[in-house]
Structure formats: C-alpha cells, structure tokens
Protein backbone atom coordinates (compact mmCIF):
# COMPACT_ATOMS: atom_id res chain seq x y z
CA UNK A 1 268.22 -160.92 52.64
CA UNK A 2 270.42 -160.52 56.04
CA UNK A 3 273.15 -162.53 57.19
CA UNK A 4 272.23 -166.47 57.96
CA UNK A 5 273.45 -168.17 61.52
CA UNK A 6 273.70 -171.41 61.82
CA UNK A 7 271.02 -173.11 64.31
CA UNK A 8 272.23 -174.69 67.35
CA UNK A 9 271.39 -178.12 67.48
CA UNK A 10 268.84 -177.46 70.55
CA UNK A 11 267.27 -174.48 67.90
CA UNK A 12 267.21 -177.46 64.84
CA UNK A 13 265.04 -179.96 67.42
CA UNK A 14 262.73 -177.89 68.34
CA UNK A 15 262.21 -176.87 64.98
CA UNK A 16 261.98 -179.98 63.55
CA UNK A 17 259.47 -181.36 66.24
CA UNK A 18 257.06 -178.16 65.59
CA UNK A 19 257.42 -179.63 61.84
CA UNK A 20 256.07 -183.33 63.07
CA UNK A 21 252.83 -181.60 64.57
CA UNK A 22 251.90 -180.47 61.12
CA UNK A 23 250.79 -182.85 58.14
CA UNK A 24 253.22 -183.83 56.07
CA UNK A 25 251.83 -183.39 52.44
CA UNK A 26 251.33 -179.53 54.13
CA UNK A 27 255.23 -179.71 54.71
CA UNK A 28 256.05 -180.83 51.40
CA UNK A 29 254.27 -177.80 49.66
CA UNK A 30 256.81 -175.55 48.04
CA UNK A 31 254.58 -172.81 49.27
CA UNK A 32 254.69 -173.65 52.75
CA UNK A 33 259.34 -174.77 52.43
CA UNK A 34 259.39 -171.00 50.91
CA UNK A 35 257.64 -169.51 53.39
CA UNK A 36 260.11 -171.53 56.01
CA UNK A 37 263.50 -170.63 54.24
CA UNK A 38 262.25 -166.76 54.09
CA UNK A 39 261.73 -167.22 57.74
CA UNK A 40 265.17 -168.40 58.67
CA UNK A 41 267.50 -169.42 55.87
CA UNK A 42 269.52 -171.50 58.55
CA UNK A 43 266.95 -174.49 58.55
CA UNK A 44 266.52 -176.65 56.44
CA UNK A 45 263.09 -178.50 56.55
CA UNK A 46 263.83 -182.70 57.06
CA UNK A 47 262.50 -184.38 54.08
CA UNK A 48 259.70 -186.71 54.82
CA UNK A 49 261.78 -190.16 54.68
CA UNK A 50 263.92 -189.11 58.01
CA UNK A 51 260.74 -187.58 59.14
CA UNK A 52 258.83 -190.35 58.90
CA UNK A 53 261.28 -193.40 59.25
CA UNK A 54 263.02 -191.67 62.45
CA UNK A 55 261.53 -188.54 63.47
CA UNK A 56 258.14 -189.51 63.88
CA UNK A 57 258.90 -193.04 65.52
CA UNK A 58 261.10 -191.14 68.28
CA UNK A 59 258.45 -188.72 69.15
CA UNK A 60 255.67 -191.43 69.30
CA UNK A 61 257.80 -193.71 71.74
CA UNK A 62 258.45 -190.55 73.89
CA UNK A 63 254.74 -189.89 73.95
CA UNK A 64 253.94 -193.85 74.94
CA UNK A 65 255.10 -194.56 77.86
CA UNK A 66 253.34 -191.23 79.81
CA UNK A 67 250.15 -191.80 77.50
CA UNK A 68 249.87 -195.80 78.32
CA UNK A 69 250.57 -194.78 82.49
CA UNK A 70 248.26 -192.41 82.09
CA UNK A 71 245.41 -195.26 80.72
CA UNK A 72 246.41 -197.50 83.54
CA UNK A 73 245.47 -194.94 86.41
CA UNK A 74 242.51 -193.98 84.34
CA UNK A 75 239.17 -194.63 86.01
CA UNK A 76 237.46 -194.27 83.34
CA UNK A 77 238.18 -193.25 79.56
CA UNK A 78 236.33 -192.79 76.60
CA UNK A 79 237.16 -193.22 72.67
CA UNK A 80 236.82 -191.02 69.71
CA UNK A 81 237.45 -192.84 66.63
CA UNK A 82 237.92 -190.90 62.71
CA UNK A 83 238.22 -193.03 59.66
CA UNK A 84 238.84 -191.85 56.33
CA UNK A 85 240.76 -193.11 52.94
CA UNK A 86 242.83 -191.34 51.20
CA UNK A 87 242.73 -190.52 47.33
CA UNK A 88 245.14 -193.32 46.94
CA UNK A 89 242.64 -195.02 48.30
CA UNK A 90 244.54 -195.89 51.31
CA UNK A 91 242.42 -196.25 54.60
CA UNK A 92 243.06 -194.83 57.73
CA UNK A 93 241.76 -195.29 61.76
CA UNK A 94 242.40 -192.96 64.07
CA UNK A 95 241.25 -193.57 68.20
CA UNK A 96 242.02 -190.78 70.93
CA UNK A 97 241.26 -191.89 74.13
CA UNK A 98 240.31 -188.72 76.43
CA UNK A 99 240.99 -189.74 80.58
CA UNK A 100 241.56 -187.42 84.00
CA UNK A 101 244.11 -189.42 86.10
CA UNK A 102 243.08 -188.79 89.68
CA UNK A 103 243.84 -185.61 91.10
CA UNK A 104 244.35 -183.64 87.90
CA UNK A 105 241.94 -181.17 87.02
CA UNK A 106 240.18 -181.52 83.74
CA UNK A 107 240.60 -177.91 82.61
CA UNK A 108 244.70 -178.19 82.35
C-alpha cells in the first residue's frame, strides 16, 4: 500500500460526521472498518462509545435548534412515526415531522 498522511483535523470531522449518518452496528462490521482503512489508512473509525456518548449528542444539538425554529414557523406539519424492537428486545419510536416554512419551496 502507498504512503499514509495524516488527516487534518477539518478532513477527521467530516469524516467522522459521514460515519454518524450510517448505523452503527453497520460501522462496527469488520467488513465495512476494512473496507475504511483500505480507503485511507490515515483514519481511524471512532469506536461507538465516543460516537455515541459525544459525537452523536453534538450533532443532534446542532440539528435542534434550526429543526425546532423551523416547527415554530410551520403552518402546518405532519408526523411519520416507525416503531420496531430490536432482537434484544429493546423497543424503539421514531417521529419525523415533514413542514415548508413560508417562502421555501417544497422541492429543495
């Protein structure tokens, strides 16, 4: 394999928040942290306690705050809901709300 370089801390972020929009047990797969290190030997994949004790609590309060202004101008707003249990037999509730804020154009 060719020479590694060492990511740039700007390089590492991005990477790792491309890594929160995927599920984690897919990110744990050897398969998938193979394919990754073949890729660019110079990251190294978070494991899923920083990723899920920091990480993903950063991103979700960066999301919030535009998400919740966006409800608040809403006119209107509907709810999808998904609910499923895991084979731990853990259970699990997911709601999306879909809104157009006034003046924005549904197809961007």
């Amino acid at each position: 394999m060719g020479r590694v370089t060492k990511l740039s801390n700007s390089q590492k972020n991005k990477l790792d928040n491309l890594v929160l929009e995927m599920i984690i047990s897919y990110v744990e797969d050897s398969r998938f942290r193979n394919l990754v290190s073949n890729l660019d030997p110079g990251y190294v994949l978070p494991n899923r306690k920083p990723r899920s004790n920091t990480l993903l609590p950063l991103k979700l309060d960066r999301m919030k705050t535009p998400l919740m202004g966006g409800l608040e101008t809403a006119e209107q707003f509907s709810l999808t809901t998904d609910i499923w249990t895991s084979c731990n037999n853990t259970t699990y509730i997911i709601l999306t709300p879909n809104f157009i804020n006034r003046g924005q154009n549904p197809d961007q």
